[in-house]
C-alpha atoms as a PDB file:
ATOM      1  CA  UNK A   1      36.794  14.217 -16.152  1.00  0.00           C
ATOM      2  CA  UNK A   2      40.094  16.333 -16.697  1.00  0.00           C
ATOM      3  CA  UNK A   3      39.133  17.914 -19.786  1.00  0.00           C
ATOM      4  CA  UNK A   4      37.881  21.063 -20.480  1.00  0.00           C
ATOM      5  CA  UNK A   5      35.062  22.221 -23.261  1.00  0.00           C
ATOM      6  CA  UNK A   6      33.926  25.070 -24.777  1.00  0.00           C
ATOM      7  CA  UNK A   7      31.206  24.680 -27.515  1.00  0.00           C
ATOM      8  CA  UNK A   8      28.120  26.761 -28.834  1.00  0.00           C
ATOM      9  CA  UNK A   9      25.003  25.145 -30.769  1.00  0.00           C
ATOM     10  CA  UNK A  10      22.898  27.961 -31.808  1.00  0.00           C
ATOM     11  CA  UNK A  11      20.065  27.930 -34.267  1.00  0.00           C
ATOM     12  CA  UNK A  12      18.890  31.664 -34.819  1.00  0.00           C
ATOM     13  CA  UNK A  13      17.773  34.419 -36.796  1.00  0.00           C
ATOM     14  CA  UNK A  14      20.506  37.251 -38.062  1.00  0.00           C
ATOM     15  CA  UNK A  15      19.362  40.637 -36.565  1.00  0.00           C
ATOM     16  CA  UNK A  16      21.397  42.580 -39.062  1.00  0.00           C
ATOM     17  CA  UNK A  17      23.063  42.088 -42.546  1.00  0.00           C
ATOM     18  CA  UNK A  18      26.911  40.609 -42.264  1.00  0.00           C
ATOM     19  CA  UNK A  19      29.078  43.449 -41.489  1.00  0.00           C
ATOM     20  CA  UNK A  20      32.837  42.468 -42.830  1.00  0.00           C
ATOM     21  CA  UNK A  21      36.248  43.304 -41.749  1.00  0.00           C
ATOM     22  CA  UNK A  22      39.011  43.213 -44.153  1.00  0.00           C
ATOM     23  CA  UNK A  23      42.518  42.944 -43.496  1.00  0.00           C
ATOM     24  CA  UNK A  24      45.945  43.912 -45.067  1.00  0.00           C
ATOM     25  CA  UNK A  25      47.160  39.947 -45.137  1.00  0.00           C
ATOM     26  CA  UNK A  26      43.824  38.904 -47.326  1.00  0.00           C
ATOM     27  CA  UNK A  27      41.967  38.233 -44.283  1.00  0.00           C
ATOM     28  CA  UNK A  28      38.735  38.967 -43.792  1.00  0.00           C
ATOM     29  CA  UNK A  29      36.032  39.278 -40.498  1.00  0.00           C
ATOM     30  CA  UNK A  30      32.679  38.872 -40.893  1.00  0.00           C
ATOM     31  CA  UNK A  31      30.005  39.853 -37.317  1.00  0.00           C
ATOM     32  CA  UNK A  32      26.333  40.017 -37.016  1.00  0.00           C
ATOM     33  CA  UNK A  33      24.167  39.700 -33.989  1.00  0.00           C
ATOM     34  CA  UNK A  34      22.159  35.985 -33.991  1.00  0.00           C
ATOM     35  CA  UNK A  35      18.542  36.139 -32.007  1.00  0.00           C
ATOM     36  CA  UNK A  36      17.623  33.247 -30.319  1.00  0.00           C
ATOM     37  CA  UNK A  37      13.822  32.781 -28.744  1.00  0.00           C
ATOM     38  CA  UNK A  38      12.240  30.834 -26.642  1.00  0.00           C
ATOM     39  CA  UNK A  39       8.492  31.057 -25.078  1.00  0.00           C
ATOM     40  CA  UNK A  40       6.547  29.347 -22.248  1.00  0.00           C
ATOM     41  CA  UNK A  41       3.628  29.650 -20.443  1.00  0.00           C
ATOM     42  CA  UNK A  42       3.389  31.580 -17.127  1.00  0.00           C
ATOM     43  CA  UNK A  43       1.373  28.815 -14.590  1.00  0.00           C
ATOM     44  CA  UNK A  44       0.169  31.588 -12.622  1.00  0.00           C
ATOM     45  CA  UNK A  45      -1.237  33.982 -14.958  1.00  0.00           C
ATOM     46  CA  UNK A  46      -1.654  31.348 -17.936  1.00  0.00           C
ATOM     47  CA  UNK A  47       0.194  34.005 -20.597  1.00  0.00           C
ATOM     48  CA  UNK A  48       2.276  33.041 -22.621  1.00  0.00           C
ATOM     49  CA  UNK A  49       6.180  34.375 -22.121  1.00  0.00           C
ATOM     50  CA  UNK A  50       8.512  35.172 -25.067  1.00  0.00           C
ATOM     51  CA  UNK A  51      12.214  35.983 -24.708  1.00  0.00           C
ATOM     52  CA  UNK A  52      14.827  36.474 -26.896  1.00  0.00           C
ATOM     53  CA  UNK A  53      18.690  36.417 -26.389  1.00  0.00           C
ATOM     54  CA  UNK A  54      20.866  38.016 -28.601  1.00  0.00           C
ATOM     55  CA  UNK A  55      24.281  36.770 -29.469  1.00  0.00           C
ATOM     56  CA  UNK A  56      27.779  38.613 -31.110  1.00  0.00           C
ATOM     57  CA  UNK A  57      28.399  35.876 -33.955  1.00  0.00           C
ATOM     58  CA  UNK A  58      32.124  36.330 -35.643  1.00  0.00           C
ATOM     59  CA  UNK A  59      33.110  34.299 -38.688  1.00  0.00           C
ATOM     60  CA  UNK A  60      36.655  34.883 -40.429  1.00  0.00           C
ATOM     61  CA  UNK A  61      37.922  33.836 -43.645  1.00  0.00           C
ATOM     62  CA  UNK A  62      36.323  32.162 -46.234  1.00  0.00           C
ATOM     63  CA  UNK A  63      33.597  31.189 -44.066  1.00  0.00           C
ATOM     64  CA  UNK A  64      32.640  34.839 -43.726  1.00  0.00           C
ATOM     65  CA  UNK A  65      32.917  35.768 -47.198  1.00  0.00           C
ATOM     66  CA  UNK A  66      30.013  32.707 -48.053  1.00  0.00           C
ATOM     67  CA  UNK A  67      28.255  33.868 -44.420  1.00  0.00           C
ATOM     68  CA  UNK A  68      28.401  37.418 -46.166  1.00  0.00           C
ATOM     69  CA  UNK A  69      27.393  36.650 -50.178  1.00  0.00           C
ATOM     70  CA  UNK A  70      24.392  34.305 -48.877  1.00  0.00           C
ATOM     71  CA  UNK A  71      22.924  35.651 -45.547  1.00  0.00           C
ATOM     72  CA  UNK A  72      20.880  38.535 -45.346  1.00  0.00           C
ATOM     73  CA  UNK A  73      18.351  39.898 -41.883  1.00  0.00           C
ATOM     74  CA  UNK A  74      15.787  38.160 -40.816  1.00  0.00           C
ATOM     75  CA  UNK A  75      17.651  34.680 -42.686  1.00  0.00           C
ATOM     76  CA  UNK A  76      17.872  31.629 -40.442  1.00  0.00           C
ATOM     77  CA  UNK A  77      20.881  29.572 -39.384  1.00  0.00           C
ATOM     78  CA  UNK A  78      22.563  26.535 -37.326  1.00  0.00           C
ATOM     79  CA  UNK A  79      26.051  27.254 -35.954  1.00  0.00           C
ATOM     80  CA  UNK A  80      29.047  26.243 -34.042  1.00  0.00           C
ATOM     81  CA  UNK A  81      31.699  27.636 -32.082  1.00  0.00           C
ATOM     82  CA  UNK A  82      33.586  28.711 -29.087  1.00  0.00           C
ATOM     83  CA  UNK A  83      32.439  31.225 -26.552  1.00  0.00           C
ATOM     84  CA  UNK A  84      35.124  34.066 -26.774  1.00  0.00           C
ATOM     85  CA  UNK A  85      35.378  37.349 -24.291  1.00  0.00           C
ATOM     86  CA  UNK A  86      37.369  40.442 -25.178  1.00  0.00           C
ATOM     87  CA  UNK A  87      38.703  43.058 -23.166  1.00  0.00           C
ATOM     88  CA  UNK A  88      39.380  46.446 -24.607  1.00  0.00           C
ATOM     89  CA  UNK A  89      39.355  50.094 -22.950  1.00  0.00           C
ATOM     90  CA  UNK A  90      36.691  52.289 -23.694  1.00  0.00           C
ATOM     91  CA  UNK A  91      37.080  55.893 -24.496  1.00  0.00           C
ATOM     92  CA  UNK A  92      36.347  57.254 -20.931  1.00  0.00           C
ATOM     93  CA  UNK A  93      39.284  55.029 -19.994  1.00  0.00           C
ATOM     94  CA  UNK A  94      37.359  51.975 -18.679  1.00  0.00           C
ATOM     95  CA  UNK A  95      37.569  48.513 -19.419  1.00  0.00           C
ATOM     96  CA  UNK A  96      34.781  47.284 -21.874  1.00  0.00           C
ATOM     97  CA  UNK A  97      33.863  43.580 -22.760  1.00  0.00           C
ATOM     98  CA  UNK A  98      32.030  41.771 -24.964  1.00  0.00           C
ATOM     99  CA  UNK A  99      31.236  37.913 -25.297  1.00  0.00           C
ATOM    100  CA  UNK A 100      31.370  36.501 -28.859  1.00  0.00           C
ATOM    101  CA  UNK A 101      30.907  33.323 -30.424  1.00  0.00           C
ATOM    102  CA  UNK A 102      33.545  32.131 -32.356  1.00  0.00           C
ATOM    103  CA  UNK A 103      31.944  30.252 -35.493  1.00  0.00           C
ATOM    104  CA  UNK A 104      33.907  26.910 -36.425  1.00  0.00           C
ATOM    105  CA  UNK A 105      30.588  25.593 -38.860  1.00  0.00           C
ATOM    106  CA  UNK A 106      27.648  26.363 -40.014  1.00  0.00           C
ATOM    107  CA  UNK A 107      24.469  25.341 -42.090  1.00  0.00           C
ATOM    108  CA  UNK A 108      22.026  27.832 -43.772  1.00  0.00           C
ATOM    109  CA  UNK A 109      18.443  26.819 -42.874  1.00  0.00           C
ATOM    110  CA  UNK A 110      16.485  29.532 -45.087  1.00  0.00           C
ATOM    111  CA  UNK A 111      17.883  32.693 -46.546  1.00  0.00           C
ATOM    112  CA  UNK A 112      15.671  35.382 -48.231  1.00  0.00           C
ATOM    113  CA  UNK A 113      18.222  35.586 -51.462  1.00  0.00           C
ATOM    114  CA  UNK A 114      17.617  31.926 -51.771  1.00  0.00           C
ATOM    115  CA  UNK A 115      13.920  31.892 -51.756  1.00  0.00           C
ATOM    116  CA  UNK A 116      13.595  35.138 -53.804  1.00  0.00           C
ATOM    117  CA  UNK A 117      16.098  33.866 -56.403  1.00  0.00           C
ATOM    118  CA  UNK A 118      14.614  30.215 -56.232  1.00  0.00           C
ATOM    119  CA  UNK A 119      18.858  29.353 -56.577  1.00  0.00           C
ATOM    120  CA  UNK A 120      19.966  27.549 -53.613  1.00  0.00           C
ATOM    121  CA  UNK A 121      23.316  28.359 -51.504  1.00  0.00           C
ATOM    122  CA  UNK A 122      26.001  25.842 -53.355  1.00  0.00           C
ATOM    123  CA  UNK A 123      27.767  22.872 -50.941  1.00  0.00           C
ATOM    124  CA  UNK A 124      29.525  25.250 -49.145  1.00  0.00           C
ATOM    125  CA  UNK A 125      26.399  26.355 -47.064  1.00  0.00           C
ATOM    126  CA  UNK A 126      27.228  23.336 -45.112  1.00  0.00           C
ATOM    127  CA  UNK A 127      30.796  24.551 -44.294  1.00  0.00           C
ATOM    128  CA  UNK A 128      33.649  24.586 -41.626  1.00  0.00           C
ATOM    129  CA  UNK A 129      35.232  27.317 -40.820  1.00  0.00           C
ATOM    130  CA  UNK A 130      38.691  26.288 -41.190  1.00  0.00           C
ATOM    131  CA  UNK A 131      38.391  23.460 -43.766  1.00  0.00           C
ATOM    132  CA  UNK A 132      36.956  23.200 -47.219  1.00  0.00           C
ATOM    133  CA  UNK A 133      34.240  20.409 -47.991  1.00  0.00           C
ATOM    134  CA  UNK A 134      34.906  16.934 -48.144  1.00  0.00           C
ATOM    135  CA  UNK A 135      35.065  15.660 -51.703  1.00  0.00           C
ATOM    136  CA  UNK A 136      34.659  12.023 -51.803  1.00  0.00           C
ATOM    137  CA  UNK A 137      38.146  11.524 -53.700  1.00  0.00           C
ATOM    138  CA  UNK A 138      39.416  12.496 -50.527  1.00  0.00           C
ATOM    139  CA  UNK A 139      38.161   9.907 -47.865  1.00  0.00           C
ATOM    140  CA  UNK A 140      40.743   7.219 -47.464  1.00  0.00           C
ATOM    141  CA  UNK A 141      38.210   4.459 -47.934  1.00  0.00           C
END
């Protein structure tokens, strides 16, 4: 195989609110860290193991302006992306970096506004990143 590919399926809980990033052009950057479990028994000692990773989730546009009105801590979600490092120098002068994941779509799979509200995220919960939704007026079929 000569090709190359970078892709994240994650299905998590958000360990903090959305935090967004706003930029001069109309852009916007929305982060939050994403928890991900997962527990097993220990054979030897019979006790069962939990551990959780935690993972630097970055959505931009749109996508993080619906990530930000719907999603609150605690909420659970499916996404997909890219694995992304940065590099940046640190204040003492050293170089820092952190791993990201690069969200390209996403599904909401409970949110605390929508079960308080009993409303329900709109079709965009189901969204890409990059594209708007499919309306069927579209499809060249």
């Amino acid at each position: 195989m000569s090709g190359t590919l970078n892709k994240v399926m994650l299905i998590g809980h958000l360990g903090d609110d959305v935090k967004m990033h706003y930029f001069d052009g109309g852009g916007s950057l929305g982060r939050f860290p994403l928890a991900t479990n997962e527990s097993y028994v220990n054979k030897s000692t019979g006790e069962k193991v939990s551990n959780t990773e935690w993972h630097n989730i970055v959505v931009r546009n749109k996508a993080a302006e619906i990530c930000e009105k719907y999603l609150s801590k605690g909420d659970k979600i499916y996404i997909e992306g890219r694995i992304k490092t940065r590099k940046w120098t640190g204040e003492d002068g050293n170089d820092r970096y952190s791993t990201e994941i690069n969200v390209n779509e996403f599904t909401f799979l409970s949110t605390k506004k929508e079960s308080a509200s009993g409303e329900s995220p709109d079709a965009s919960s189901s969204n890409t990143a990059d594209t708007p939704p499919v309306q069927e007026d579209d499809l060249p079929f």
